[in-house]
Protein backbone atom coordinates (compact mmCIF):
# COMPACT_ATOMS: atom_id res chain seq x y z
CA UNK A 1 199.99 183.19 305.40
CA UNK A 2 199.78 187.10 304.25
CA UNK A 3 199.66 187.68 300.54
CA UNK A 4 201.16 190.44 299.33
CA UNK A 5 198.68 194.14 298.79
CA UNK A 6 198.42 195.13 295.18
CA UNK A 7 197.03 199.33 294.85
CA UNK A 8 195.77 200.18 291.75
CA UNK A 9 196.68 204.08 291.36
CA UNK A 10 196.07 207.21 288.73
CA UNK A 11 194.84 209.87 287.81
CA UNK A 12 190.94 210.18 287.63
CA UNK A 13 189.52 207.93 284.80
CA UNK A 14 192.64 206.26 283.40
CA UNK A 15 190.41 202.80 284.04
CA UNK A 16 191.43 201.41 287.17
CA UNK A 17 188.11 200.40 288.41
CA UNK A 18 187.84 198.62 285.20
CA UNK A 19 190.79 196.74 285.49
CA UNK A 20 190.00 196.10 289.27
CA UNK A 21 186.90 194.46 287.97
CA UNK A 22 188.99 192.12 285.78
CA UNK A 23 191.55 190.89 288.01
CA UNK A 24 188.68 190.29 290.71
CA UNK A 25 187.12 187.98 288.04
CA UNK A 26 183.47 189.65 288.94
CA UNK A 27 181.96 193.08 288.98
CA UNK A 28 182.33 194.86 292.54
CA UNK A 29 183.82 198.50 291.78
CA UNK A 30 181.37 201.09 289.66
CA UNK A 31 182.90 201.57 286.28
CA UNK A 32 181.44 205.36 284.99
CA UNK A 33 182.95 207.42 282.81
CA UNK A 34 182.59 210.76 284.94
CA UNK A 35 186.08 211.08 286.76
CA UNK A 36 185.51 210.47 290.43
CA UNK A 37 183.16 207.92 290.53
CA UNK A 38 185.24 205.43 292.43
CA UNK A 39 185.70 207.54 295.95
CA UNK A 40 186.42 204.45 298.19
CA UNK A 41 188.78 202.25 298.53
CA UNK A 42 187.34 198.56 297.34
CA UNK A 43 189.10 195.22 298.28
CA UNK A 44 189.34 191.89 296.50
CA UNK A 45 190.97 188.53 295.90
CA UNK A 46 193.04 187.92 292.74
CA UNK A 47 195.23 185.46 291.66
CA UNK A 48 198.42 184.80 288.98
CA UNK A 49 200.55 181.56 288.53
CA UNK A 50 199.59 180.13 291.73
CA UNK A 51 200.55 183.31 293.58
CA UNK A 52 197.61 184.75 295.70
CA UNK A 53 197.29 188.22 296.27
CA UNK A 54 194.69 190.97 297.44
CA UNK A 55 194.16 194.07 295.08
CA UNK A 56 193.04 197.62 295.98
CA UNK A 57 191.16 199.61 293.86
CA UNK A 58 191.47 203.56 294.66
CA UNK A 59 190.30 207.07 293.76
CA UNK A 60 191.89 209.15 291.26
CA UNK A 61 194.61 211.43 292.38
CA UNK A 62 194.59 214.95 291.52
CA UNK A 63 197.94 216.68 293.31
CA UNK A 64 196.56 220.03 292.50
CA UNK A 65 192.89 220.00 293.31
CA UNK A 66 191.80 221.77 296.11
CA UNK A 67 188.55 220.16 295.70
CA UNK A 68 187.75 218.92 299.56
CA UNK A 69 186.48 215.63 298.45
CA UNK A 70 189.27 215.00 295.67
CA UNK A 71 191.58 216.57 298.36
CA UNK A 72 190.46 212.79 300.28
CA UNK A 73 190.37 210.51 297.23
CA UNK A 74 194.03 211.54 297.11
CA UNK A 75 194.44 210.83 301.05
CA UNK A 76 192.96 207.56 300.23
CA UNK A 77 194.71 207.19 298.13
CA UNK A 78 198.23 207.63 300.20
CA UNK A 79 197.31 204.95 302.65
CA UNK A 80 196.59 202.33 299.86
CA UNK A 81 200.06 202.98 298.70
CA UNK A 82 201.65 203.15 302.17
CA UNK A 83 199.75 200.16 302.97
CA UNK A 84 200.97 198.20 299.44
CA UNK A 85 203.51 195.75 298.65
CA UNK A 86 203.07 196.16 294.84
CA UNK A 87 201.56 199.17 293.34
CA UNK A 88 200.28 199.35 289.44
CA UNK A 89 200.36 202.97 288.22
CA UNK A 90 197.74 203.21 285.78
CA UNK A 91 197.93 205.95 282.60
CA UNK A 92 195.57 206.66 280.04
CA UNK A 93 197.12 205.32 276.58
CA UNK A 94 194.47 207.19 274.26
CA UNK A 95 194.74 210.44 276.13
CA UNK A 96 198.56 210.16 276.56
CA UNK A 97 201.03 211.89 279.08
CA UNK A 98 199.43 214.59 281.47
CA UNK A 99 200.61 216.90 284.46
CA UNK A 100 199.18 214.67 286.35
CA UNK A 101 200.53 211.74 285.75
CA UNK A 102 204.37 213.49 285.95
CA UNK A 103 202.87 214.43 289.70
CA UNK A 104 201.50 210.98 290.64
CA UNK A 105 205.01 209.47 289.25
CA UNK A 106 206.67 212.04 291.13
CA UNK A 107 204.56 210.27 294.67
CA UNK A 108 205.08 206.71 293.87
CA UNK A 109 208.84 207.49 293.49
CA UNK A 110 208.59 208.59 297.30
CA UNK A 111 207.12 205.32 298.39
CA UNK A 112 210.07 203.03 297.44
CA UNK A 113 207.85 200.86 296.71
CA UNK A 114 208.33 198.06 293.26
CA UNK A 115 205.84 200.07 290.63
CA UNK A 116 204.36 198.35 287.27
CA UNK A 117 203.65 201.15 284.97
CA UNK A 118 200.17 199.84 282.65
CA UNK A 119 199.62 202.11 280.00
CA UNK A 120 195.43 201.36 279.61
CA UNK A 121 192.76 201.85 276.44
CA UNK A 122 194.97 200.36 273.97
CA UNK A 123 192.74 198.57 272.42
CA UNK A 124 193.96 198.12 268.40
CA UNK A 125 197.57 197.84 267.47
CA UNK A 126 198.01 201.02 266.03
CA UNK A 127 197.48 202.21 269.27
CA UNK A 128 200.55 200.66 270.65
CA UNK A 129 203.28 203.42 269.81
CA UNK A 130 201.13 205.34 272.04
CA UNK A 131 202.64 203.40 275.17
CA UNK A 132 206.36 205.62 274.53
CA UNK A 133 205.77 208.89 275.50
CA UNK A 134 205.28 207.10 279.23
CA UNK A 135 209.10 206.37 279.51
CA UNK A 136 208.89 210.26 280.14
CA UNK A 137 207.99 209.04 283.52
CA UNK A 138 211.30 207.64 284.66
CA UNK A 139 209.56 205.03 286.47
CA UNK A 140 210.07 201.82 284.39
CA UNK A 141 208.87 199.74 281.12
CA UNK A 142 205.30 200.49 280.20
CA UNK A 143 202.91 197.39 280.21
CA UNK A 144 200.24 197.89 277.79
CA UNK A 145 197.31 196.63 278.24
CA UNK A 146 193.12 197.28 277.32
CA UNK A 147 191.55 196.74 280.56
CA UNK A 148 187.78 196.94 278.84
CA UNK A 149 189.21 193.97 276.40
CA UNK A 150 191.25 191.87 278.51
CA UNK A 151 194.18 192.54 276.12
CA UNK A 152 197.91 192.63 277.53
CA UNK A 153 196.87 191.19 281.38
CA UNK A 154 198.90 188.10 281.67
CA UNK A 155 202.23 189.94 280.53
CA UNK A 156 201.32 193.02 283.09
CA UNK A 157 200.40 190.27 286.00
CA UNK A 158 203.76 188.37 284.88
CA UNK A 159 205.55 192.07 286.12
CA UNK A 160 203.62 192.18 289.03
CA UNK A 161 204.17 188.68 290.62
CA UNK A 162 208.06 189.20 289.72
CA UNK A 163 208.11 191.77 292.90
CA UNK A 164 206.67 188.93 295.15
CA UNK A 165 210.05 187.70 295.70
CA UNK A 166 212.05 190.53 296.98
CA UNK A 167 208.63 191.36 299.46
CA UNK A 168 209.41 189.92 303.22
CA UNK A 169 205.75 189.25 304.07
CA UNK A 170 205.98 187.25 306.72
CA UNK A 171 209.55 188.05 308.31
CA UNK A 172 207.84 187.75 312.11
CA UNK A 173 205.43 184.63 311.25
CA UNK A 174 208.37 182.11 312.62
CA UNK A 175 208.63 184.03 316.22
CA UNK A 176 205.95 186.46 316.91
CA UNK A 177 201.87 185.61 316.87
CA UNK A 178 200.38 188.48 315.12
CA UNK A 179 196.77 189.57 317.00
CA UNK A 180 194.55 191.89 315.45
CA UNK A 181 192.15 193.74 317.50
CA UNK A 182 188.79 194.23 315.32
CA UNK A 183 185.47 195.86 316.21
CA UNK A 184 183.04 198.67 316.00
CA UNK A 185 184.39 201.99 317.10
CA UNK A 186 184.10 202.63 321.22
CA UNK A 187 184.19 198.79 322.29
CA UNK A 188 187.27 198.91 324.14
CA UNK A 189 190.09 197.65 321.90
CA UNK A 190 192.50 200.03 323.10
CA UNK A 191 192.01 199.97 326.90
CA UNK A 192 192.26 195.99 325.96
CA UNK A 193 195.80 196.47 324.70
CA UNK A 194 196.75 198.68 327.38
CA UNK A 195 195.56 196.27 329.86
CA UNK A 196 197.64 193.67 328.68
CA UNK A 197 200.51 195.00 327.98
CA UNK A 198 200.07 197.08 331.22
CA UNK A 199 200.64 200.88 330.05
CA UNK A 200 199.20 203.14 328.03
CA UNK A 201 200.82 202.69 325.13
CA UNK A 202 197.40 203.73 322.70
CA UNK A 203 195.11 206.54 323.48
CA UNK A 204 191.59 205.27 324.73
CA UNK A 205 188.78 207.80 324.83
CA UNK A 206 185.29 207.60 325.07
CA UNK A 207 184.85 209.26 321.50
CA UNK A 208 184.10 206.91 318.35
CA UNK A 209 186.89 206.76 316.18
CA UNK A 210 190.11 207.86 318.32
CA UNK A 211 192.33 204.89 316.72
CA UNK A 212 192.61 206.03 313.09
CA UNK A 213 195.48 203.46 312.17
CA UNK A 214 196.52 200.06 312.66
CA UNK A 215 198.80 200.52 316.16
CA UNK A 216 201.42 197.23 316.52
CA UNK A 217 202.60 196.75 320.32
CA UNK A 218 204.99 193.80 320.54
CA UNK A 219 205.04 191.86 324.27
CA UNK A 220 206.92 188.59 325.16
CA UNK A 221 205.03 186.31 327.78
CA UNK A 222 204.68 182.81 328.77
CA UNK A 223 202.53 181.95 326.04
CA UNK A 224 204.89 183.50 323.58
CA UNK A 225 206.01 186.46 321.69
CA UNK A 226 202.77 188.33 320.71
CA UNK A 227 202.34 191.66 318.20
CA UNK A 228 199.21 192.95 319.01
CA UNK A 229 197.50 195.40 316.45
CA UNK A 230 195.13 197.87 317.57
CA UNK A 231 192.90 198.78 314.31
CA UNK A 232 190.70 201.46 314.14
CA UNK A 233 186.65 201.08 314.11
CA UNK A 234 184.63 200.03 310.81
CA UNK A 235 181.30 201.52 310.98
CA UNK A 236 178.63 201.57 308.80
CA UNK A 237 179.29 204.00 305.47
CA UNK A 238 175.74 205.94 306.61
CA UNK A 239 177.47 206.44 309.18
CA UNK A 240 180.74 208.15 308.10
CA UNK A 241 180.51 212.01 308.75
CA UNK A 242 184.25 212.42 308.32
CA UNK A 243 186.35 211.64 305.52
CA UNK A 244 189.34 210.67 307.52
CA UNK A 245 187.01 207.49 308.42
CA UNK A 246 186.65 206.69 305.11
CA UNK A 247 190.51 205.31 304.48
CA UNK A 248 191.20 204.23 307.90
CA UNK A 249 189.17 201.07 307.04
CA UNK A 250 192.47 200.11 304.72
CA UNK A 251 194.11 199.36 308.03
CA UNK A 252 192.13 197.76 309.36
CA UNK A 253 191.62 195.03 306.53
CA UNK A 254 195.51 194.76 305.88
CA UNK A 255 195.45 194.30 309.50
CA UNK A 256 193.13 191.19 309.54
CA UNK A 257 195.16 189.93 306.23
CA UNK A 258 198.28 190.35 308.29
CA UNK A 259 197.73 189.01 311.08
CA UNK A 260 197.50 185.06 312.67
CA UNK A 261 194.63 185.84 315.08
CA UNK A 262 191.93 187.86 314.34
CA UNK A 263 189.90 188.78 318.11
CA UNK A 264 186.55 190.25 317.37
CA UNK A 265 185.26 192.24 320.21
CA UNK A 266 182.03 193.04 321.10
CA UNK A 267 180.57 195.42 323.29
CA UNK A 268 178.03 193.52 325.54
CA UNK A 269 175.82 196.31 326.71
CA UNK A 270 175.10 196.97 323.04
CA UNK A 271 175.36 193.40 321.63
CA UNK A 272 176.16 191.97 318.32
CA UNK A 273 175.53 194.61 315.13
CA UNK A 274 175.58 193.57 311.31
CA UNK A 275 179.07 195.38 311.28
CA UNK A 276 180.57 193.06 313.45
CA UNK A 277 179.39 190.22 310.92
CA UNK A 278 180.63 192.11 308.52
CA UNK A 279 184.04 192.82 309.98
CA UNK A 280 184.73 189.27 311.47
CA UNK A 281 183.64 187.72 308.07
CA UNK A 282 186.48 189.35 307.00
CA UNK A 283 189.01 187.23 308.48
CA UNK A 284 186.31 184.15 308.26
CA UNK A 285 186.76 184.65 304.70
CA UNK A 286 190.79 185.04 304.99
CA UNK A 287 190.43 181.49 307.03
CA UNK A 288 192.59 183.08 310.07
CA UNK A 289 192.05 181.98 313.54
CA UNK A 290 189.02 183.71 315.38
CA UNK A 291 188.27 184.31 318.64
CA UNK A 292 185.34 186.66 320.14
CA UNK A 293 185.60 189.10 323.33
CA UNK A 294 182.35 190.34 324.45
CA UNK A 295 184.00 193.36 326.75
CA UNK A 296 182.19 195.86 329.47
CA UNK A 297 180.88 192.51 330.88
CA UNK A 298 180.84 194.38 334.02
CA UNK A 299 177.93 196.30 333.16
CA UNK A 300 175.69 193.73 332.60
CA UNK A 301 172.80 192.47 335.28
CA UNK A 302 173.89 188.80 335.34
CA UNK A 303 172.39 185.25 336.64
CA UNK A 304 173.71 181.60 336.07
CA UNK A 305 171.86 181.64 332.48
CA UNK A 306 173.06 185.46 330.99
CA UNK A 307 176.44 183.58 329.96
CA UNK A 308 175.23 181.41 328.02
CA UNK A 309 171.95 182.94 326.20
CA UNK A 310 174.48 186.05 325.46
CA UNK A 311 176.60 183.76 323.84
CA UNK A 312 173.74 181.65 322.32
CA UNK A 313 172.64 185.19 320.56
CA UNK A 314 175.74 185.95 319.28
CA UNK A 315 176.23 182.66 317.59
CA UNK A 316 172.93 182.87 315.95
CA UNK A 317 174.48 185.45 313.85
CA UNK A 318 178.13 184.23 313.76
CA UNK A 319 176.48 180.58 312.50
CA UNK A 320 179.19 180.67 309.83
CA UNK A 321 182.21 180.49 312.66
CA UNK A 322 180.73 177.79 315.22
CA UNK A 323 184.47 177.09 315.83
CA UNK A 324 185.12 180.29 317.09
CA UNK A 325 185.55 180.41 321.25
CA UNK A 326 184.16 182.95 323.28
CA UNK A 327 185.76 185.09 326.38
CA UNK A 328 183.43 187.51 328.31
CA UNK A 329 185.79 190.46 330.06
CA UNK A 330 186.03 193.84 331.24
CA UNK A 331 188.76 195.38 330.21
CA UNK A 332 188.55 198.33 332.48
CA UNK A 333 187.91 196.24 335.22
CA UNK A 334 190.46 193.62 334.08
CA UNK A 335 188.35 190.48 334.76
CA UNK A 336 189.39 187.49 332.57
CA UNK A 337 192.11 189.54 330.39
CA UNK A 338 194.82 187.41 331.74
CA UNK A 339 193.46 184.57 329.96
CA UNK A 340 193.17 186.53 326.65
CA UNK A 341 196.26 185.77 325.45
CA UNK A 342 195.77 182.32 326.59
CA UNK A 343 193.24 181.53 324.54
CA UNK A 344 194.89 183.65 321.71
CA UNK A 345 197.73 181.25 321.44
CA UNK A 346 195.71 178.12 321.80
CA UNK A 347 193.68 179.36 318.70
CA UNK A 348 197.19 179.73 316.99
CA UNK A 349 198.21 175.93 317.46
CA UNK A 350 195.30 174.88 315.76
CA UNK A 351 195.99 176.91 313.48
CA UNK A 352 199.08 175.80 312.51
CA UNK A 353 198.28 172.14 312.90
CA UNK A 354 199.52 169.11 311.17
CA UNK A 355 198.02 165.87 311.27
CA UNK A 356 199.81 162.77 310.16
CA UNK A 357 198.47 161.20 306.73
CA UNK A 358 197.89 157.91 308.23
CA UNK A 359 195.99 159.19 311.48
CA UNK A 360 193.61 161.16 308.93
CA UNK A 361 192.68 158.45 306.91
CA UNK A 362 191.58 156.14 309.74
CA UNK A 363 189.41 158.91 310.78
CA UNK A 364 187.97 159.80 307.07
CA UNK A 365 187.06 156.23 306.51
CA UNK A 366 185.14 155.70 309.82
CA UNK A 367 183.62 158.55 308.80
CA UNK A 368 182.61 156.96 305.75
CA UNK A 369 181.91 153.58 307.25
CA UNK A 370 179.26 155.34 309.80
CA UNK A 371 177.70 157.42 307.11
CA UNK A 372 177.87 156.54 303.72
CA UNK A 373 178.00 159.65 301.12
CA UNK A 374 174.35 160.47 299.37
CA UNK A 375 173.75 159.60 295.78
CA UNK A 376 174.09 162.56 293.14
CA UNK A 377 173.37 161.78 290.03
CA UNK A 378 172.71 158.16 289.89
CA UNK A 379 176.06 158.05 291.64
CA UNK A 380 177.95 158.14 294.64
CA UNK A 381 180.64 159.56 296.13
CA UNK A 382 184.20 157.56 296.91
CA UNK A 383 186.76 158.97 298.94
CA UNK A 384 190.29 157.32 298.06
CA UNK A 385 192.89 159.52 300.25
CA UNK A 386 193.43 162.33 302.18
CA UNK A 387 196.42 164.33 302.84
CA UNK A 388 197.15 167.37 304.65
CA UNK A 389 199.04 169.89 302.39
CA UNK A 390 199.17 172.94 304.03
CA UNK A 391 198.70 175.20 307.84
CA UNK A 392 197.48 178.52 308.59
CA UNK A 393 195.08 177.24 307.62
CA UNK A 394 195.09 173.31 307.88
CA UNK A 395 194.28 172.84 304.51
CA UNK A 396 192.81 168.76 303.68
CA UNK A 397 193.43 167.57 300.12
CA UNK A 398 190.45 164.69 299.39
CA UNK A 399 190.73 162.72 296.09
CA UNK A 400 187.69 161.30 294.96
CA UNK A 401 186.19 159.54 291.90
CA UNK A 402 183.58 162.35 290.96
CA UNK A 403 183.57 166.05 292.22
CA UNK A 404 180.25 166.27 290.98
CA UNK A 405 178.87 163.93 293.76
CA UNK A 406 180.15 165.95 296.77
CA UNK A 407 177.44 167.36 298.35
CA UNK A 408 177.60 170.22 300.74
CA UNK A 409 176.15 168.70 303.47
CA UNK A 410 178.02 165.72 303.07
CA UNK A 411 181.24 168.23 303.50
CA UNK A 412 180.28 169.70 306.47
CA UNK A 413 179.90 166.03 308.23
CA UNK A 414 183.40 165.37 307.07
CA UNK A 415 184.69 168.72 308.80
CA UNK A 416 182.61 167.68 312.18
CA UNK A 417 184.52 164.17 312.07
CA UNK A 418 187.67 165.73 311.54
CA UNK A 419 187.13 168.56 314.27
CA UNK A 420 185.51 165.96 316.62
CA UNK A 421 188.42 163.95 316.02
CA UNK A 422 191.32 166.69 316.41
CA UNK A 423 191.07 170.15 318.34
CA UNK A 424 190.41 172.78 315.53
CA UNK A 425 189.03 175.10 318.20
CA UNK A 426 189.12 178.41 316.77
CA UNK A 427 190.24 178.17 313.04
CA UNK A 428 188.68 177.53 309.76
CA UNK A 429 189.36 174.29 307.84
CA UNK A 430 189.80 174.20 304.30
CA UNK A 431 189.07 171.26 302.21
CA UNK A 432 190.26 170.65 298.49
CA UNK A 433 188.46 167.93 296.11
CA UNK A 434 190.44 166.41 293.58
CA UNK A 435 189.10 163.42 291.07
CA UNK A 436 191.35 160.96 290.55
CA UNK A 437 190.74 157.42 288.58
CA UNK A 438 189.77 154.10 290.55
């Protein structure tokens, strides 16, 4: 299931990447006190009263800088709020009301999008009358707040989660499969699309970077009714020699959160690259259904072993997706794409399988009853029940007399049994420990 995109937008060193650093529970943005500092967009997972949700942590926006590289923070920063569901507009409480800040109101207003107005550095309060001067804005109640503190964050997150309501999310996850198309620049996601939906609906070129956004093309087969996404190339940042690059990476991570099946495709005559790790772990770490393509097949001297050491390579460096199956194609060519979407949708059912709770436990205590859990502690593990709670992903709840006693390895034999047991081709399963009295 998608959860809804939170951007965090202001003007230049309000405290947003501070803030971003709070809700994300760790420290992954820079936090400086030079404006600028934060130039990239930075993702993360956050969560409020059991409601998940992914925040975005921007540049400052300067409307009237013609500054080249401010000129792109603000581009940046356009996308993040094209590509939200929520956005918090950030304002600096010490510093009070600014141009600025009547300019950036002035943009979120255009976006129709629900805005929660966080009125930062309050930290004593004195400093709380500061937060009425912002109603200037016309853009709703201020939230005040100290980011550096932790002061006011469960009344702001209270106004944020309110908007998760009114957001359709997932208003095609009942009828259409969602497929996003993910990959280093120039590895033939485009002509792929084309293929399959037989006409050129996306421009394919031999130049890196053609697809700056996410492109949706909707088709009804056999299989199903598919919407297949088209996302622009994520290459390395040393990479990056034009800003546009920089913010079409946005799309192509709301894409993977988005979407039901993530396809990674590689380009055989070049092989796997730390980007497509990086890229694929992605939606690993989303738990969406995976598939890889290794495309321009064609151009590869074959014999009966190439398969299968190609693939053997691969999974040396996807050893954190075993599950995920493999299809080698040619999309120019054409060989194999018809079972693409195949494959695709057989990914999706396990996906969104359920399992019946009495079927699970038979197969969770022969597990146990062939291999006994080690001892931890002077103690060992006992598994009581086990019920599914949830799909996309199939999501296991285990109760069990002592947390403390599950070892990893232990875990990963009770995933085999259950994937040996049922088809989980191509999707991640999640297990949840619980301790619950004898």
């Amino acid at each position: 299931m998608s959860k809804p995109i939170v951007a965090i937008v202001g003007r230049p060193n309000v405290g947003k990447s501070t803030l971003f650093n709070k809700l994300a529970g760790k420290r992954i943005a820079i936090v400086d006190d030079k404006p600028g500092v934060t130039r990239d967009r930075i993702y993360a997972e956050s969560e409020w009263l059991n409601h998940k949700f992914t925040i975005i942590d921007t540049g400052g926006i300067e409307p009237e800088s013609n500054d080249i590289i401010v000129k792109q923070m603000r581009r940046q920063a356009q996308i993040a709020i094209e590509t939200s569901d929520v956005i918090m507009f950030i304002v600096d409480g010490k510093e009070g009301l600014t141009g600025s800040d009547y300019e950036v109101a002035n943009m979120l207003r255009k976006s129709n999008k629900p805005v929660v107005l966080v009125v930062n550095k309050i930290d004593r309060i004195k400093e709380e009358d500061n937060q009425y001067e912002f109603y200037n804005l016309g853009i709703g109640d201020p939230n005040v707040i100290s980011a550096s503190q932790g002061l006011g964050l469960g009344d702001m997150l209270d106004e944020v989660v309110k908007h998760f309501d009114s957001i359709n999310i997932n208003d095609e996850e009942d009828d259409n499969i969602r497929i996003a198309f993910v990959g280093k620049p120039n590895v033939g996601k485009s002509s792929l699309v084309n293929k399959i939906i037989g006409e050129e609906r996306n421009i394919v070129s031999n130049i890196p970077g053609t697809t700056r956004d996410a492109i949706d093309s909707y088709i009804e087969r056999e299989e199903g009714k598919f919407i297949l996404v088209d996302t622009a190339g994520l290459r390395r940042k040393s990479k990056i020699k034009e800003h546009i690059e920089r913010y079409s990476a946005i799309r192509t991570l709301a894409a993977i959160e988005k979407a039901d099946v993530c396809i990674l495709m590689i380009d055989a005559t070049e092989g796997i690259s730390e980007q497509d790790e990086k890229i694929i772990g992605y939606a690993h770490e989303m738990n969406k259904a995976i598939m890889v393509l290794v495309n321009k097949w064609d151009l590869i001297e074959k014999d009966d072993k190439t398969l299968n050491k190609f693939k053997k390579e691969i999974q040396s460096k996807l050893v954190f997706m075993l599950y995920a199956p493999y299809l080698f194609i040619s999309a120019k060519t054409g060989q194999r794409v018809h079972k693409v979407l195949n494959m695709a949708k057989e990914c999706y059912d396990n996906y969104s399988k359920r399992i019946s709770t009495g079927i699970l436990n038979e197969v969770i205590n022969r597990a146990v009853l062939m291999q006994e859990p080690p001892i931890l502690g002077g103690r060992r593990l006992k598994i009581y029940y086990i019920t599914q709670v949830s799909i996309k992903p199939p999501t296991f709840v285990l109760f069990v007399n002592d947390t403390a006693c599950l070892h990893f390895s232990y875990k990963r034999y009770l995933e085999n049994q259950l994937r040996q047991s049922f088809d989980f081709n191509g999707t991640g399963i999640k297990f949840i420990f619980r301790e619950r009295k004898e």
